[in-house]
Structures are given as structure tokens and as C-alpha cells.
Protein backbone atom coordinates (compact mmCIF):
# COMPACT_ATOMS: atom_id res chain seq x y z
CA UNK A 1 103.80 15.16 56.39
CA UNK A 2 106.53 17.22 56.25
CA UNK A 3 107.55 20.92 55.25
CA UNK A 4 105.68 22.39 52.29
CA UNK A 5 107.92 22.44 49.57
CA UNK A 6 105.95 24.59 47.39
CA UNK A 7 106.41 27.22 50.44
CA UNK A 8 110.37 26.16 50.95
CA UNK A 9 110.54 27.57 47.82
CA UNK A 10 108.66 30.53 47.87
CA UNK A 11 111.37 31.74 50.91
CA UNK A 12 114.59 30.26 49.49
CA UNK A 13 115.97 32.88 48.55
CA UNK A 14 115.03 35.06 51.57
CA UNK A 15 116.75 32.20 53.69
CA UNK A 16 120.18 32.65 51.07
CA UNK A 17 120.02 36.48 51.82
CA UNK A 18 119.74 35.62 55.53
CA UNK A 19 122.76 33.61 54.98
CA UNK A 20 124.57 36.28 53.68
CA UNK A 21 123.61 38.97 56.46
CA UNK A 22 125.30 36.14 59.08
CA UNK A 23 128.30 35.70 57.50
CA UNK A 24 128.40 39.47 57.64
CA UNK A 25 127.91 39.14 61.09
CA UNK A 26 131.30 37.61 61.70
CA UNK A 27 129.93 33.87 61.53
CA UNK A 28 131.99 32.16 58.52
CA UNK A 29 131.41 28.31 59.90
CA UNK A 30 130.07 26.38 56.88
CA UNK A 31 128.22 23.87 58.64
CA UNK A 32 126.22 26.51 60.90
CA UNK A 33 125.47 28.09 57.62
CA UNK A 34 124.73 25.16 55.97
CA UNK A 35 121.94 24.39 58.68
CA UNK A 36 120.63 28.12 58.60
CA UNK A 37 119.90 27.14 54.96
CA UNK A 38 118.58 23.32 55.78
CA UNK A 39 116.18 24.36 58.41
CA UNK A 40 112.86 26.60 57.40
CA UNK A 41 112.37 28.98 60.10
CA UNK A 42 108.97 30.06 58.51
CA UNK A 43 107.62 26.45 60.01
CA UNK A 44 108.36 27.41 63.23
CA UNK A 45 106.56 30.76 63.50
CA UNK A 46 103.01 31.68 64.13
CA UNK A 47 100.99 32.40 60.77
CA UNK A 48 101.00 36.40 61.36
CA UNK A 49 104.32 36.55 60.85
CA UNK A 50 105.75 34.09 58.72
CA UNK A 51 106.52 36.77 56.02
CA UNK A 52 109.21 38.18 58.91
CA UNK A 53 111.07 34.71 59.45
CA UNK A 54 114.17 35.26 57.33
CA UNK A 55 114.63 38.97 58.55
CA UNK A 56 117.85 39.07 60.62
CA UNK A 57 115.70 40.53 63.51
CA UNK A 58 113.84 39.51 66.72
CA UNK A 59 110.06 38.08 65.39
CA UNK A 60 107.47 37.86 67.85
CA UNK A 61 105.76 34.35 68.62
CA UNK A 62 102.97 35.70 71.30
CA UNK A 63 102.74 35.13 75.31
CA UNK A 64 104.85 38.14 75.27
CA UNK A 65 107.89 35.66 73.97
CA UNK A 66 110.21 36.09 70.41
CA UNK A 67 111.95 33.95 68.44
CA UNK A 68 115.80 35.41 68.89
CA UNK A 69 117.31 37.02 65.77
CA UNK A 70 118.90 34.25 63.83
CA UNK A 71 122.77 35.86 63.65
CA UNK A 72 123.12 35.53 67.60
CA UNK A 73 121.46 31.95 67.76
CA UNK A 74 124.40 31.40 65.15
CA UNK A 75 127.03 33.25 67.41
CA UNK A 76 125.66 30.62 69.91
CA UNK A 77 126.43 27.62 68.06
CA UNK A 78 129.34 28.88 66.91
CA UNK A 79 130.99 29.94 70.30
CA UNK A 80 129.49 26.20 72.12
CA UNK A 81 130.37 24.16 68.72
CA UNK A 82 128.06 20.68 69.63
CA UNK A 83 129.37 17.84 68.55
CA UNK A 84 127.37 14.90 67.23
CA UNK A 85 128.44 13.18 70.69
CA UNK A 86 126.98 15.87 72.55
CA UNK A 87 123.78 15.73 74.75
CA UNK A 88 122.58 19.55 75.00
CA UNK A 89 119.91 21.29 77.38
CA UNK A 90 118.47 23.98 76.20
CA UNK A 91 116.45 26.41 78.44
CA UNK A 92 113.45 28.30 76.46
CA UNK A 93 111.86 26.44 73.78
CA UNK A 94 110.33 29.43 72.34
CA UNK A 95 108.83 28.36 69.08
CA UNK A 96 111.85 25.64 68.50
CA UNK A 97 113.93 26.51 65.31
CA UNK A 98 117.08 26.58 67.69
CA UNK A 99 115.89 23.25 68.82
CA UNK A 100 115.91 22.10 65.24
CA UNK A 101 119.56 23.41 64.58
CA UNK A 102 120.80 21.77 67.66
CA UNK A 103 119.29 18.51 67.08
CA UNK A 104 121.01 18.44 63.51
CA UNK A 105 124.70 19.18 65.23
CA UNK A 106 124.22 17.07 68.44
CA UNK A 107 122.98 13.47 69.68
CA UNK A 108 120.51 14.70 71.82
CA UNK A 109 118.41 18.01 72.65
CA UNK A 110 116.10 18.35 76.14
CA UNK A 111 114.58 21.55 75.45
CA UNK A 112 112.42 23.13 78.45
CA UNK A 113 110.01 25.57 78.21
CA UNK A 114 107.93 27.20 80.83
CA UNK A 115 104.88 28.19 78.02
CA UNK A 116 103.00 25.19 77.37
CA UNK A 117 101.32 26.35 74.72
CA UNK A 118 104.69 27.56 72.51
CA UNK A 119 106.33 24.05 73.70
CA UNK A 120 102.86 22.04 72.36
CA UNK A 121 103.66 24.84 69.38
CA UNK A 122 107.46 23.82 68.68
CA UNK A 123 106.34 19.87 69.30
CA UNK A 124 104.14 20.42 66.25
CA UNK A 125 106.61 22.27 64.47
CA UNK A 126 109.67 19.61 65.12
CA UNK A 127 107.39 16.82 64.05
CA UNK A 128 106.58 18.65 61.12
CA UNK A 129 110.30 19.61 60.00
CA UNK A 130 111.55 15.58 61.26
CA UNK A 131 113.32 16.00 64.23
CA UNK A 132 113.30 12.64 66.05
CA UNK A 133 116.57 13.51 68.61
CA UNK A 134 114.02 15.92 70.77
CA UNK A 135 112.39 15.75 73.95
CA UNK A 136 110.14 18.79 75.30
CA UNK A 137 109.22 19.62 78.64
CA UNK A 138 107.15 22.10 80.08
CA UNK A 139 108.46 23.81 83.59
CA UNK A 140 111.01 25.89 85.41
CA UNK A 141 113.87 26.10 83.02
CA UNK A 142 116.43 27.67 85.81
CA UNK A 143 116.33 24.34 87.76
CA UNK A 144 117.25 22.67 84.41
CA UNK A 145 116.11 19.03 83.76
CA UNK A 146 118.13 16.71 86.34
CA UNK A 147 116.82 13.29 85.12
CA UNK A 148 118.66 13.34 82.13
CA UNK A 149 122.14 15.07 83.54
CA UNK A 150 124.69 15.77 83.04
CA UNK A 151 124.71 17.94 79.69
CA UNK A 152 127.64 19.02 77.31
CA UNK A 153 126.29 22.27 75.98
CA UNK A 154 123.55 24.16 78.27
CA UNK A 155 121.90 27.07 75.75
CA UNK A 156 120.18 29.69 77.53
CA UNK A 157 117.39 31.71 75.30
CA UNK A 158 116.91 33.97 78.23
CA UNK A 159 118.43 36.78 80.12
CA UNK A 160 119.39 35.80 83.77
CA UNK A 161 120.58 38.16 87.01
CA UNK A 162 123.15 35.72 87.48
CA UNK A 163 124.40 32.30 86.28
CA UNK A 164 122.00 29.42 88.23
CA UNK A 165 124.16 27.30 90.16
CA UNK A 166 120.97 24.28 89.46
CA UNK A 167 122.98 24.73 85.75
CA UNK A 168 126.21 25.08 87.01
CA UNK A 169 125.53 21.79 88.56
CA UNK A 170 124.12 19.58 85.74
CA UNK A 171 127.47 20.46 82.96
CA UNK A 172 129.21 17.66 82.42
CA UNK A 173 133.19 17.54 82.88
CA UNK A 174 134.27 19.26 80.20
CA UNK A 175 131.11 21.12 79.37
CA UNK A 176 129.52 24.58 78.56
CA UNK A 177 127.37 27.28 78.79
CA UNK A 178 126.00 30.18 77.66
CA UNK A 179 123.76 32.40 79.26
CA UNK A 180 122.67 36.20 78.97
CA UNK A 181 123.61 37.87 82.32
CA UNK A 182 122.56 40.99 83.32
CA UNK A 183 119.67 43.58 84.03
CA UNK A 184 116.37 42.96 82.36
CA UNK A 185 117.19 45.76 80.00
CA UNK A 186 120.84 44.78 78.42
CA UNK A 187 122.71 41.77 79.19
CA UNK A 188 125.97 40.13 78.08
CA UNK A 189 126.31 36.91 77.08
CA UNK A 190 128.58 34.69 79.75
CA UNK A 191 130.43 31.46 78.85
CA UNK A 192 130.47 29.01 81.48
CA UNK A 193 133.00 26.42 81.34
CA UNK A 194 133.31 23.22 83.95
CA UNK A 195 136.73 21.16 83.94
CA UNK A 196 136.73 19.08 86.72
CA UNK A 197 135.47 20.73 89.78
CA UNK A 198 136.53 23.90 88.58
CA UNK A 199 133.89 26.51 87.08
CA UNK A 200 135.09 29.63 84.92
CA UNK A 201 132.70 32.29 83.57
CA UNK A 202 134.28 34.19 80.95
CA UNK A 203 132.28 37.56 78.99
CA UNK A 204 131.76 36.78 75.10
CA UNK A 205 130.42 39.69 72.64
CA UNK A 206 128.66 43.06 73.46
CA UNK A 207 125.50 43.67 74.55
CA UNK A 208 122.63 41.87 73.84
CA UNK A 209 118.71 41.97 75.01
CA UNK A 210 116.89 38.39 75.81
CA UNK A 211 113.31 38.52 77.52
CA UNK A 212 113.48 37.47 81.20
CA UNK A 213 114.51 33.85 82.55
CA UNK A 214 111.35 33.63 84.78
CA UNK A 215 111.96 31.01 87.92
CA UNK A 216 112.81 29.97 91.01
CA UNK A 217 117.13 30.21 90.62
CA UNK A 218 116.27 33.67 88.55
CA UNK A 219 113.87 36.59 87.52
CA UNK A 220 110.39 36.47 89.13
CA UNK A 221 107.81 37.61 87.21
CA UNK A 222 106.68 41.26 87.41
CA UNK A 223 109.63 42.35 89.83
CA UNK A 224 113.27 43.26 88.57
């Protein structure tokens, strides 16, 4: 069916002001901005707040979840830089615009999600914007998604105690990852690189807030 291009219009230029608040942001990368423009985050976000998807903020998307504010998912692809060669985990679905902007800079996307309502949600919502490059699954996102190992990029949408090694292990030679680590409160976001047999984890930007990685390799739910 496709996006509604009477509605596309309505929030174009919304999208071109949140284009403008990014490059403010320190992200100057044309093609990230490009796909910040080509991608209609309202598609992806529950009805209630689909007037809130081009703020440069946190938007909630229910199950106590949020879609991440659109200038850091843009410091994410511009610090991991996928390559159309690049097969990419990422860990939280949410309500899948990220999804949709990594599927337009890499080969492939394996997006997991432990909500399987907001993963049933961002299926709809990929289908709906084209994305054929995507496969969804719903489980434990800390012990990653084996079958299809090893990945180039690993994107974490969720704040971690500590890097999970099940992650560590499934980057390719030669890949990365990036991951909030931290206290449930405030985090920092940690690049981890793997050449060889050799792992480095390097701090990248200030201080950011994710909701919880809940699993088995990090947070469990209701205990910090």
C-alpha cells in the first residue's frame, strides 16, 4: 500500500526542520541526513502521538518503551557508518524507524525485540514504508541472534550494566558495536571494536539515558 502521501506531506516540513536541529547536533553526513528526510517516522509511531514524531525528543510507543530521539540514532549511524556490504544486528526493535534507516545503508538488518506486540507493530510498519532487507524476531536481545552470525555493526537501543560477551562473540572480524553502558539512570555510549581476536571498548559522547536491556547477559526486570 504504501506511506500516505497526502500525510508525507502534511509533515515535510516538520521532517526538514528535524533535519536542521541534527545537523546542529554535530551530524553533517549527507547521506544520514538524506535518509532522516527519506524515511517518515510518523509511520512508525502509535496514532496518539504521531503529531510528536519529528520533535528532536524521546516519543513514547507504550509497554513502557520509546522511540529514541532521532539526533542520537543519527550519532549512531554516524559513529558505526554501515556499508551496503554490511549485515547488522540490531537489539530493540522498538517501533522500527531505526530498522528502516539501517536497512537503507546496509545489506541486511536482524532486528530483535523482546515486545511482541511493538515487533508485530514495526513488521506492519516496515511493510508499510517497503523494507524488504528485514527480518524480526521476538526474544532475549542480550544473547543476540546466533543463527545468522557473525554481524558487522551490532546497534544496541538499550542501556546495559556491561557489554554482553553473547555480543562480543557474534562481531565479525573487523566489526562494531555500540551499546549504552551504565546505571539504569545515565549511561554512556561504548564502542566495541573486534580485529582479530582482539576486543577494544572505547567511550564515545556524554551521557545519555536508554530504557533497560532486560535479559539473561543484562538487566533483570524490576531489580537494578
Amino acid at each position: 500500500m504504501g506511506p500516505d502521501p497526502l500525510a508525507d506531506a502534511r509533515y515535510a516540513g516538520y521532517r526538514r526542520k528535524l533535519i536542521e536541529e541534527i545537523r546542529a547536533r554535530g551530524v553533517d553526513d549527507l547521506e544520514i541526513l538524506q535518509l532522516f528526510d527519506r524515511v517518515q517516522r510518523h509511520i512508525f509511531l502509535p496514532d496518539g502521538v504521531q503529531p510528536r514524531a519529528y520533535e528532536d525528543a524521546p516519543v513514547p510507543i507504550g509497554f513502557s518503551q520509546t522511540a529514541s530521539q532521532p539526533s542520537l540514532q543519527a550519532h549512531y549511524l554516524s559513529i558505526l557508518q554501515p556499508t551496503p556490504d554490511d549485515v547488522v544486528l540490531e537489539i530493540g526493535t522498538g517501533c522500527g524507524f531505526l530498522t528502516a534507516l539501517l536497512c537503507l545503508m546496509a545489506d541486511r538488518v536482524y532486528s530483535v525485540e523482546r515486545i511482541r506486540e511493538l515487533s508485530q507493530r514495526a513488521r506492519r510498519a516496515l511493510d508499510e514504508f517497503g523494507v524488504k532487507n528485514a527480518a524480526l524476531l521476538v526474544g532475549d536481545g542480550t544473547i543476540g541472534w546466533k543463527k545468522y552470525a557473525p554481524f558487522d555493526v551490532i546497534v544496541v537501543s538499550a542501556a546495559s550494566p556491561s557489554v554482553p560477551q553473547a555480543l562480543v562473540d557474534q562481531l565479525s572480524d573487523g566489526g562494531r558495536m555500540l551499546i549504552p553502558v551504565g546505571a539504569r539512570d545515565v549511561q554512556e555510549l561504548m564502542l566495541v571494536q573486534k580485529t582479530g581476536f582482539a576486543v577494544t571498548q572505547e567511550p564515545v559522547g556524554g551521557a545519555v539515558t536508554f530504557v533497560p536491556l532486560l535479559g539473561r547477559f543484562a538487566w533483570t526486570e524490576g531489580k537494578g
